[in-house]
C-alpha atoms as a PDB file:
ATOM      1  CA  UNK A   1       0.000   0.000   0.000  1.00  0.00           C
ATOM      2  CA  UNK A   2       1.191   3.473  -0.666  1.00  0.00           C
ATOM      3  CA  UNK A   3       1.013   6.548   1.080  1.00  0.00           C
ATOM      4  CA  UNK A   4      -1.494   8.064  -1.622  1.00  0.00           C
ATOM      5  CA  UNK A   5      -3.909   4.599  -1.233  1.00  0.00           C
ATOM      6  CA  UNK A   6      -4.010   5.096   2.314  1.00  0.00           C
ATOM      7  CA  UNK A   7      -4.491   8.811   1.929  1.00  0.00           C
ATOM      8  CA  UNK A   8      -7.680   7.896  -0.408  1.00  0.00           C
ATOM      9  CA  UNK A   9      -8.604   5.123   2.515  1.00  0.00           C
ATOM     10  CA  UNK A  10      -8.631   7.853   4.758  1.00  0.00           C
ATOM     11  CA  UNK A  11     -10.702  10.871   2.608  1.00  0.00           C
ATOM     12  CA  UNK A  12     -13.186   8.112   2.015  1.00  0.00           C
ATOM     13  CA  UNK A  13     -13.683   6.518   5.462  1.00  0.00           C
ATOM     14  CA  UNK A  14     -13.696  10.470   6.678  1.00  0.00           C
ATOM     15  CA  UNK A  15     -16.383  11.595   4.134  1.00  0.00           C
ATOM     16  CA  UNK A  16     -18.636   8.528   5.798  1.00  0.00           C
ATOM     17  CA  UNK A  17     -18.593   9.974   9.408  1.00  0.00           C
ATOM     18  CA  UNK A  18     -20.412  13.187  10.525  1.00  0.00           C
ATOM     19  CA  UNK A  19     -18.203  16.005  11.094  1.00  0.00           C
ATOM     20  CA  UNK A  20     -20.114  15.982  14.712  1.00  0.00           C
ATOM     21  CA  UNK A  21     -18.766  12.641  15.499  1.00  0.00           C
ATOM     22  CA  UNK A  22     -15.216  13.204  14.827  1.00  0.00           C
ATOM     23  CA  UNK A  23     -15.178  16.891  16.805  1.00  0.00           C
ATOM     24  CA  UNK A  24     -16.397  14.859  19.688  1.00  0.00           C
ATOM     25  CA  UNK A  25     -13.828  12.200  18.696  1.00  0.00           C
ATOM     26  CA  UNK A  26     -11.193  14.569  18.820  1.00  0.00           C
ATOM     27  CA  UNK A  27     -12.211  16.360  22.053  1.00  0.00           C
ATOM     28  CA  UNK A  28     -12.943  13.206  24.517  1.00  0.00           C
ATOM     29  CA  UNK A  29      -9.437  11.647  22.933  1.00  0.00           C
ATOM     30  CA  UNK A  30      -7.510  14.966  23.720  1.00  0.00           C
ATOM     31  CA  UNK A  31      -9.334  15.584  27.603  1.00  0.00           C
ATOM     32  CA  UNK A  32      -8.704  12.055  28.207  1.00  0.00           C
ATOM     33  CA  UNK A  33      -4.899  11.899  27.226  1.00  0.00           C
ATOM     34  CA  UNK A  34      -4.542  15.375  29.084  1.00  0.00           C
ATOM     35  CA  UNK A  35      -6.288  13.839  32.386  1.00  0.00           C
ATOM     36  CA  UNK A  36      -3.823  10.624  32.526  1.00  0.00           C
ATOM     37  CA  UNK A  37      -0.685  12.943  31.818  1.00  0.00           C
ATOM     38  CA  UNK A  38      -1.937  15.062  34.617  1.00  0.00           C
ATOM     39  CA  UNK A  39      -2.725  12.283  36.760  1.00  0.00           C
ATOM     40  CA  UNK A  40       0.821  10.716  35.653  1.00  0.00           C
ATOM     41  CA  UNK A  41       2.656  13.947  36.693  1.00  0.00           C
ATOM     42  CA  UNK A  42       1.317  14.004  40.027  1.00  0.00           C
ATOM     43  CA  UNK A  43       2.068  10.701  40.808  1.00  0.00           C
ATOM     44  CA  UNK A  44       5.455  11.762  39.545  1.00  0.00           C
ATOM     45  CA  UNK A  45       6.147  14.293  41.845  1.00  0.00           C
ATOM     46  CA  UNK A  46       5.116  12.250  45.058  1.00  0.00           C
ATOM     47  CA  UNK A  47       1.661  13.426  45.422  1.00  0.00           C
ATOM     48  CA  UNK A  48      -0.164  10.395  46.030  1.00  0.00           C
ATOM     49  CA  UNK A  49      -3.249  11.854  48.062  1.00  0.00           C
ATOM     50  CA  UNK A  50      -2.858   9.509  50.865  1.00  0.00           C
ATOM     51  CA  UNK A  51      -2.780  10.441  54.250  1.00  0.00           C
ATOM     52  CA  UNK A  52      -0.079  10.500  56.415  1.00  0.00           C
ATOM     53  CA  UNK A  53       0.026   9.147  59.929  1.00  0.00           C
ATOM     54  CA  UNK A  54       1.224  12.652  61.622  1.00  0.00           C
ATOM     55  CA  UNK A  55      -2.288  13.840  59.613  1.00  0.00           C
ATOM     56  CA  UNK A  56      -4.014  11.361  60.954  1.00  0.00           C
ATOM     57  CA  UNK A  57      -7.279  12.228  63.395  1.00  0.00           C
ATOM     58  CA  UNK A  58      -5.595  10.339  65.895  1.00  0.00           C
ATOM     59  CA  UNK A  59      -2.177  11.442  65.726  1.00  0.00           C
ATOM     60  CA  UNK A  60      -4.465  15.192  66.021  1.00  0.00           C
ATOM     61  CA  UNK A  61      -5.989  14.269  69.249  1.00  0.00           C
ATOM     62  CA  UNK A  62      -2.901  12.804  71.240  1.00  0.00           C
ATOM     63  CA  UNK A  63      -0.757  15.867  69.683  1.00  0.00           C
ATOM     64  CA  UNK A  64      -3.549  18.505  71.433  1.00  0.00           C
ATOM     65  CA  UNK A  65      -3.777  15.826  74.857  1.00  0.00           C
ATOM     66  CA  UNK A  66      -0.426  16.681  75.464  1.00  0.00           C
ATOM     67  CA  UNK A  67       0.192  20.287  74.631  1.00  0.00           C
ATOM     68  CA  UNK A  68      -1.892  22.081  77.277  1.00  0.00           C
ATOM     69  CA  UNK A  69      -5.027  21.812  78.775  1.00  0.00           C
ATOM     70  CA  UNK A  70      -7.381  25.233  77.408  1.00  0.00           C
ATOM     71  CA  UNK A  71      -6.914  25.954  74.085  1.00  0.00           C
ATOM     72  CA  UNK A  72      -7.789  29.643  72.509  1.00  0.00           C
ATOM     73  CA  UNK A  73      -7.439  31.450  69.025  1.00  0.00           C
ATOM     74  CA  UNK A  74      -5.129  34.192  68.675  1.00  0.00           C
ATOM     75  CA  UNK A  75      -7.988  36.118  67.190  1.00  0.00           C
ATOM     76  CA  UNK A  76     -10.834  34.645  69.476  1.00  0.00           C
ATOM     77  CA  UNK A  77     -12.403  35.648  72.965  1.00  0.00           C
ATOM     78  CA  UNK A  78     -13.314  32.367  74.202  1.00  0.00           C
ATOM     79  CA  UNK A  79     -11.467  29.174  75.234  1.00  0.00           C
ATOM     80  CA  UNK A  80     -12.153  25.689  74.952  1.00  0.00           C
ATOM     81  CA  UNK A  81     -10.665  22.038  76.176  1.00  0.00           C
ATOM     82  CA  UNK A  82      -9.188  20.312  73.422  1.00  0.00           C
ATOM     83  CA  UNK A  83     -11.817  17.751  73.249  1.00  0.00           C
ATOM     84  CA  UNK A  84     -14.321  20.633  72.047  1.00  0.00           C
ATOM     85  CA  UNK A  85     -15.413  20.783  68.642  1.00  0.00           C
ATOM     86  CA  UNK A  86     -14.783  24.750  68.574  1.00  0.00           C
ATOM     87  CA  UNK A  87     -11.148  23.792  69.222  1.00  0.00           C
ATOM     88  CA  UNK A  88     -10.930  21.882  66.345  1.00  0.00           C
ATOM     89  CA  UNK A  89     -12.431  24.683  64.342  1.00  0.00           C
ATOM     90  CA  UNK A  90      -9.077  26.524  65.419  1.00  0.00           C
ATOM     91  CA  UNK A  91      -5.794  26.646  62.958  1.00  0.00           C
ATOM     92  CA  UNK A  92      -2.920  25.404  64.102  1.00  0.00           C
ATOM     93  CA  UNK A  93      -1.094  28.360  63.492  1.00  0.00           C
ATOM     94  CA  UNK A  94      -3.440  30.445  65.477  1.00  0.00           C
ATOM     95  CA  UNK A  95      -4.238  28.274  68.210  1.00  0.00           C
ATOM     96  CA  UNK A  96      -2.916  29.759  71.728  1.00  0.00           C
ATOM     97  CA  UNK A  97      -2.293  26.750  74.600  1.00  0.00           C
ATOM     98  CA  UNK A  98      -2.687  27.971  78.668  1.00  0.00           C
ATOM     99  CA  UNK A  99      -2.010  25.641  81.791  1.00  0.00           C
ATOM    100  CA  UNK A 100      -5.225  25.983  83.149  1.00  0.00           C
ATOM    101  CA  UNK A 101      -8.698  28.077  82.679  1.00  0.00           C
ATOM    102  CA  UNK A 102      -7.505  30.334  85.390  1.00  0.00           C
ATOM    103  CA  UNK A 103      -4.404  31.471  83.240  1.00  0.00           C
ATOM    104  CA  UNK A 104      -6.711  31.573  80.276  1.00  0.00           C
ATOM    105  CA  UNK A 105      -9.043  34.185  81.707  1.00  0.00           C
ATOM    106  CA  UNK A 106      -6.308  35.859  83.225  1.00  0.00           C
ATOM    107  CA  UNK A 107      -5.250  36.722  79.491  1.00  0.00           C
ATOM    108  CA  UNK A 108      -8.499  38.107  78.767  1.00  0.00           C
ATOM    109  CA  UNK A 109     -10.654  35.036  77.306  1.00  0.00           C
ATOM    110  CA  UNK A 110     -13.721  33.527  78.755  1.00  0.00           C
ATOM    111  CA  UNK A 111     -15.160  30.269  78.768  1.00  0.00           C
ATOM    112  CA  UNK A 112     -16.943  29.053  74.941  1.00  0.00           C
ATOM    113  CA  UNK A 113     -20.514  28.320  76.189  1.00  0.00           C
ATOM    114  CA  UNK A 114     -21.037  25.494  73.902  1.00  0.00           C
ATOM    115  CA  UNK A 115     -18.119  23.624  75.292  1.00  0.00           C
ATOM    116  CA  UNK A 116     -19.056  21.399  78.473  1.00  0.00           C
ATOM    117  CA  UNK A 117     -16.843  20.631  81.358  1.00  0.00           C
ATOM    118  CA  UNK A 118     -14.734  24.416  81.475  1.00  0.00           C
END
């Protein structure tokens, strides 16, 4: 076969199939091959998506167990006990740790109303 009967082959199996069809051809072949590269490239570069242990909802808890006992947000008014769910609410970076709720109100927060047990 040479390149001009394959040429013809193509031009004729072409002028069969709706100009619609191949477009969409085109388009779902291209997003598809763009996805897997994507997907390949992160994999690549060591971002798998799983979890590590330190992120880990139990690795969390025993981390804030042993830090302090009242937790507070930089930006906040109130303080909670790590167990509360407005602690978890708090950033890491912002999150302010005090001995005791004595030393906690003694820097000017007060006790979070929805958290039992302060």
């Amino acid at each position: 076969m040479t390149i001009a009967e394959a040429r013809g082959k193509c031009k004729s199996f072409l002028a069969r199939v709706p100009r619609d069809v191949l477009i969409l051809g085109v388009l779902l072949l291209s997003s598809t091959t763009s996805f897997g590269l994507g997907y390949l490239a992160g994999l690549d570069a060591g971002q798998g998506g799983g979890i590590s242990p330190e992120d880990s909802p139990a690795a969390t808890a025993f981390s804030t167990a042993t830090t302090g006992q009242i937790v507070a947000s930089k930006s906040g008014t109130k303080y909670y006990l790590p167990s509360c769910a407005g602690a978890d609410r708090i950033s890491p970076a912002n999150k302010v740790w005090f001995s005791s709720a004595a030393a906690a109100s003694a820097a000017g927060y007060a006790p979070a109303a929805n958290c039992k047990g302060l």
